[in-house]
Protein backbone atom coordinates (compact mmCIF):
# COMPACT_ATOMS: atom_id res chain seq x y z
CA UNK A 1 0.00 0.00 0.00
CA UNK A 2 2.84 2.21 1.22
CA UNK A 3 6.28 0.40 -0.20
CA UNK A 4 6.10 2.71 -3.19
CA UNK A 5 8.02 5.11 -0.57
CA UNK A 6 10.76 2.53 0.30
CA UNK A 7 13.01 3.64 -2.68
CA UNK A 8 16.58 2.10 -1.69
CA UNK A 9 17.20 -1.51 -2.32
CA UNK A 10 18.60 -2.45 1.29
CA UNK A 11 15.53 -1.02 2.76
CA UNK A 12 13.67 -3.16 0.45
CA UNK A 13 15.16 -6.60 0.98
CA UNK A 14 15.37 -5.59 5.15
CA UNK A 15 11.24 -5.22 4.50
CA UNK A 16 11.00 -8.85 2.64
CA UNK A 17 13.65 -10.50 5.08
CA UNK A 18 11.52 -9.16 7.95
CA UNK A 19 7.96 -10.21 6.42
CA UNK A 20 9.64 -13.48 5.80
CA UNK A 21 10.80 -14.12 8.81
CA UNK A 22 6.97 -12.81 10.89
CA UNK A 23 5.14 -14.96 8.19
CA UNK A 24 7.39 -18.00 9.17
CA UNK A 25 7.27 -17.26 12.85
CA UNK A 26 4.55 -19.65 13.54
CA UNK A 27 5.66 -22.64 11.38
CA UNK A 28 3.74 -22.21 9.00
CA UNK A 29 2.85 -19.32 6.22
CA UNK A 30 -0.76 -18.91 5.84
CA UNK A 31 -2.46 -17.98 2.41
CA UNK A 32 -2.89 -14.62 3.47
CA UNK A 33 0.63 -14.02 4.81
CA UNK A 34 1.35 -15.48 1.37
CA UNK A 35 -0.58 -13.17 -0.63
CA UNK A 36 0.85 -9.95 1.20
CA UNK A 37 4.61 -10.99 0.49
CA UNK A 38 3.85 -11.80 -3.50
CA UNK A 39 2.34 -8.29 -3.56
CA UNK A 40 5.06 -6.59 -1.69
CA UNK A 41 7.77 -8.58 -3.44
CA UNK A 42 5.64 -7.13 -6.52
CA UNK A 43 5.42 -3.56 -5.98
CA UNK A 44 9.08 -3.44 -4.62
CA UNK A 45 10.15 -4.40 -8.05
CA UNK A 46 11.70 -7.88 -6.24
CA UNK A 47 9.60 -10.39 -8.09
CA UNK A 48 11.30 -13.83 -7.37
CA UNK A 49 13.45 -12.34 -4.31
CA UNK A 50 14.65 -14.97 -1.85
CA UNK A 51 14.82 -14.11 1.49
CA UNK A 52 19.07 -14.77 3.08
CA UNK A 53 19.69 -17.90 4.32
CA UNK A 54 21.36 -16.08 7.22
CA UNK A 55 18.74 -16.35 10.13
CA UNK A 56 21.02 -15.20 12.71
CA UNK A 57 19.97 -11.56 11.60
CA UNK A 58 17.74 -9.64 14.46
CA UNK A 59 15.10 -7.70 14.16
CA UNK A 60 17.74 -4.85 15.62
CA UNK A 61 19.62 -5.64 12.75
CA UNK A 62 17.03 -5.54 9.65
CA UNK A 63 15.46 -2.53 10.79
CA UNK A 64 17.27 -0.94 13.37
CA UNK A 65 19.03 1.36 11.12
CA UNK A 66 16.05 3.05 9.90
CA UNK A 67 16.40 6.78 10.44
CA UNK A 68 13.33 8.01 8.12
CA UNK A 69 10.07 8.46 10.42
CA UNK A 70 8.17 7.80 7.29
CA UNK A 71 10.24 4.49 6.43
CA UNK A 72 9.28 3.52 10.03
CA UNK A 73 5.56 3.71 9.74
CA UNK A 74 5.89 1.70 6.54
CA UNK A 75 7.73 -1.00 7.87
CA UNK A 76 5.13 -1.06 11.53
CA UNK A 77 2.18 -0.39 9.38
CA UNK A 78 2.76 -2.85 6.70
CA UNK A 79 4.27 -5.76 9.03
CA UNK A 80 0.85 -5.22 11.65
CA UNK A 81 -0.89 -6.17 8.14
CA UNK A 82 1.07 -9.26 7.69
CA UNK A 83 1.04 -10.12 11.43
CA UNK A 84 -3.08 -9.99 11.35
CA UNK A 85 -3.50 -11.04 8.23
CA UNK A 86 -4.09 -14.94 9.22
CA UNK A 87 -5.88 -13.93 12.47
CA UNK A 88 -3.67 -15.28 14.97
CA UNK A 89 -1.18 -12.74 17.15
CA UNK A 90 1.33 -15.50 18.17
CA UNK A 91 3.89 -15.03 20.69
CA UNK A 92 6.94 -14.45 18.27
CA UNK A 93 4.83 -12.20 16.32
CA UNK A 94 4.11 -10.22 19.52
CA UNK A 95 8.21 -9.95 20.30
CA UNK A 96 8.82 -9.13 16.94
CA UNK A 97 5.99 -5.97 17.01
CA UNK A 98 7.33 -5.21 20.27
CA UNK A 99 11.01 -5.11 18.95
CA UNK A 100 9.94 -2.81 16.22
CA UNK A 101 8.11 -0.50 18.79
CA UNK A 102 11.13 -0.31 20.90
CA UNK A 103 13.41 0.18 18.12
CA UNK A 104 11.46 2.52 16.71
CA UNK A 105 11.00 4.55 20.27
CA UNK A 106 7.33 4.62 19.24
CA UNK A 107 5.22 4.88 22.89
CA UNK A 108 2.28 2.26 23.80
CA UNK A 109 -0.54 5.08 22.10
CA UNK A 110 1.31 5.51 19.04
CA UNK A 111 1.48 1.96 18.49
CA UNK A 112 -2.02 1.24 19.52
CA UNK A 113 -2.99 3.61 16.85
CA UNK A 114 -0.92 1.82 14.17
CA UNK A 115 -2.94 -1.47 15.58
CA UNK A 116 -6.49 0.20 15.37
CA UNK A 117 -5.71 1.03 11.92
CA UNK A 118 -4.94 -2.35 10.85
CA UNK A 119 -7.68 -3.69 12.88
CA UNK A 120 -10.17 -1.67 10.95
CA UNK A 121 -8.55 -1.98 7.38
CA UNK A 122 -9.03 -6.16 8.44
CA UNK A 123 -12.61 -5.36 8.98
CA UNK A 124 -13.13 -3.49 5.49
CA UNK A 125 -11.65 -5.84 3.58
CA UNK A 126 -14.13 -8.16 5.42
CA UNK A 127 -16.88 -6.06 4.15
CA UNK A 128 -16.07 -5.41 1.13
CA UNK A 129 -15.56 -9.13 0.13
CA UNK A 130 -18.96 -9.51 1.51
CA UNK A 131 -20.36 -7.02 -0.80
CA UNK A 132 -18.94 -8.19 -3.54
CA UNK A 133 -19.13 -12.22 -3.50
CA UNK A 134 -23.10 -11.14 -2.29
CA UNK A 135 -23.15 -12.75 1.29
């Protein structure tokens, strides 16, 4: 929705590595989660990316470099969409939100406010496949 902002390559592939790695994070990718990294690895110009085979990368390390204020509400904003997307908040996905929140130095309200968002864009997509499959 956002990535057309994330215009530097590293930033980029620290986005993918990071939705691989929260997609993964409960053993197993759901269909959504899917979906959302196709379409980011889309409209980031990385079709057929692979994420690095280096796991020993932190969270701290992927993203904690991110100076941009706008970069960082991409990165929570998009990555609370991936996290929701199959309807389950796990534990690692929890850590990994509240890694990004700390790293980010982003207080409980503002990141309650990126979570309402999400929460509500989850419940319009809801609706609007409702309207138009006619249930």
């Amino acid at each position: 929705m956002f990535l057309h902002f994330i215009t530097e390559r590293e930033h980029k592939e620290a986005f993918l590595e990071l939705a691989h790695r929260i997609a993964k994070s409960d053993g197993f990718v759901n269909r959504n989660e899917w979906n959302y990294i196709q379409g980011w690895e889309n409209e980031l110009g990385l079709d057929g990316w692979e994420p690095s085979a280096d796991a020993s990368l932190s969270t701290a390390d992927l993203v904690g470099h991110l100076k941009d204020e706008r970069l960082k509400h991409i990165f929570l904003a998009e990555m609370l969409l991936l996290i929701f997307a199959d309807g389950n908040y796990n534990d690692e996905e929890k850590r990994i939100a509240g890694e990004m929140q700390q790293l980010f130095g982003y207080d409980d309200e503002t990141f309650a406010k990126f979570r309402k968002w999400v929460e509500q864009m989850n419940k319009l997509k809801v609706e609007g496949m409702k309207l138009i499959l006619g249930t």
